[in-house]
Protein backbone atom coordinates (compact mmCIF):
# COMPACT_ATOMS: atom_id res chain seq x y z
CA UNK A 1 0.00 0.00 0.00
CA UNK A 2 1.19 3.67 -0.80
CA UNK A 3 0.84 5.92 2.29
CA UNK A 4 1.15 9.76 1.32
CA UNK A 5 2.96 11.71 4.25
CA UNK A 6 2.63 15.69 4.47
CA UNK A 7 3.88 18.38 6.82
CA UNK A 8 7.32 17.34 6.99
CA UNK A 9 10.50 19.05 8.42
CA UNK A 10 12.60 20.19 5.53
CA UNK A 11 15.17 18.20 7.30
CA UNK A 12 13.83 14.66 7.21
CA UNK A 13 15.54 12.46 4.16
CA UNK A 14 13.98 8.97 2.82
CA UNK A 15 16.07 6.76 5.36
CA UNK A 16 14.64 9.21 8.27
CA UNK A 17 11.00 8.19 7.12
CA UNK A 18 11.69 4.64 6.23
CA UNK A 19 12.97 4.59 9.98
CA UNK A 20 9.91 6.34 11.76
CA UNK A 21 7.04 3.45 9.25
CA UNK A 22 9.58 0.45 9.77
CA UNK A 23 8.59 0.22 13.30
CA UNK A 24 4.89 -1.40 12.37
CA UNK A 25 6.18 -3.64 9.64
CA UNK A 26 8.03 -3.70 6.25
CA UNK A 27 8.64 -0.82 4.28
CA UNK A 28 9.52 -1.51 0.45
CA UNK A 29 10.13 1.99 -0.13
CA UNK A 30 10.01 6.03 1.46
CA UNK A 31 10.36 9.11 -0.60
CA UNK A 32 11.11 12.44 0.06
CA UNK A 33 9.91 14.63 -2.58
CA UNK A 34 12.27 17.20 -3.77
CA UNK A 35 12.15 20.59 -5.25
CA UNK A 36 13.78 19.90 -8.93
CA UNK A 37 14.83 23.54 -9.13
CA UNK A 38 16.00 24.17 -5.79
CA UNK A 39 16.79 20.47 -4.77
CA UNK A 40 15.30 20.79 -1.43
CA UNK A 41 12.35 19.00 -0.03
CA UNK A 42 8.67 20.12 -0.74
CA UNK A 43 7.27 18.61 2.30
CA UNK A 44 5.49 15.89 1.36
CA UNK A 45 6.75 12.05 0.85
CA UNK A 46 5.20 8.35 0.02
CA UNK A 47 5.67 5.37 1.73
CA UNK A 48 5.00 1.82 0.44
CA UNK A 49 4.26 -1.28 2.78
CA UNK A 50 3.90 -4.77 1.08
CA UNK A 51 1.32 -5.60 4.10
CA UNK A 52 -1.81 -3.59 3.92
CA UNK A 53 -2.75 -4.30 7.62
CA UNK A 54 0.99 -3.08 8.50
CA UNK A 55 0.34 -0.15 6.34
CA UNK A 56 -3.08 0.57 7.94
CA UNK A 57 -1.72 0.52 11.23
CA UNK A 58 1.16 2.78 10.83
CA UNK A 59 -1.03 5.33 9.52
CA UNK A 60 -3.33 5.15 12.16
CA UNK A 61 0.12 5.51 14.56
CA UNK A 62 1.60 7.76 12.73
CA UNK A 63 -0.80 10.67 11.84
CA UNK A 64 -1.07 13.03 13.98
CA UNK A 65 2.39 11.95 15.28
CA UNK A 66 5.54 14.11 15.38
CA UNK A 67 8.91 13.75 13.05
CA UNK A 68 11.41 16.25 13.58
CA UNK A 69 9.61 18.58 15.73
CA UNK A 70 6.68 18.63 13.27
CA UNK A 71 3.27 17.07 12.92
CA UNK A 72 2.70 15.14 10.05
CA UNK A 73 -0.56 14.24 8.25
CA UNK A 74 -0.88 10.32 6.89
CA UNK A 75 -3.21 8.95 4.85
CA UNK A 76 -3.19 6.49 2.46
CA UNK A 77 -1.82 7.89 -1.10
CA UNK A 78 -4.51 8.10 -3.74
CA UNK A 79 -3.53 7.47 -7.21
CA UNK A 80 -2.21 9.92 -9.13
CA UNK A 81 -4.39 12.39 -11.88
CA UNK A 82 -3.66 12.23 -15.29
CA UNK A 83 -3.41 16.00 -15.83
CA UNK A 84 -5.40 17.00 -19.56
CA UNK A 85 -2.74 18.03 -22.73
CA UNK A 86 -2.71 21.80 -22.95
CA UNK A 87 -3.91 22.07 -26.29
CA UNK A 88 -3.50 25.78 -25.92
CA UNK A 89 -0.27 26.33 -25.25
CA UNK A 90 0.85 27.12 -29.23
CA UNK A 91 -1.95 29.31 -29.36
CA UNK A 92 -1.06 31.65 -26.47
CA UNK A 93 1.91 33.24 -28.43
């Protein structure tokens, strides 16, 4: 399961997060998301747990929670929006 992560410390890095979800089971992956222009982190990260009863109990732990001085908001990551072609974008010029 992917498990969506907000509010965090612009300090905390992917092995930080892995650390704070391995405690209630296996973690396959964390991931910071960075800024591509300013390579520093937006804030927001996803977690994925093999285990979906694993997964739903560290989000029940962990929201709410504090990492790094902050509290963080977890939920479980919903899938992604294709975002429409911007047909305009020739026509703007």
């Amino acid at each position: 399961m992917d498990i969506y992560v907000s509010n965090l410390s612009p300090f905390v890095g992917n092995d930080d997060l892995k650390n704070h979800f391995s405690k209630f089971g296996s973690v396959t992956s964390a991931n910071v998301i960075m800024d591509k222009f300013t390579n520093r982190s937006r804030g927001f990260g996803f977690v994925n747990m093999p285990d979906d009863t694993e997964a739903e109990k560290a989000i029940k732990e962990m929201d709410g929670s504090s990492i790094d001085g902050k509290t963080v908001s977890v939920n479980k990551a919903k899938p992604r929006e294709e975002k429409p072609a911007r047909s305009d974008y020739n026509n703007r010029w």
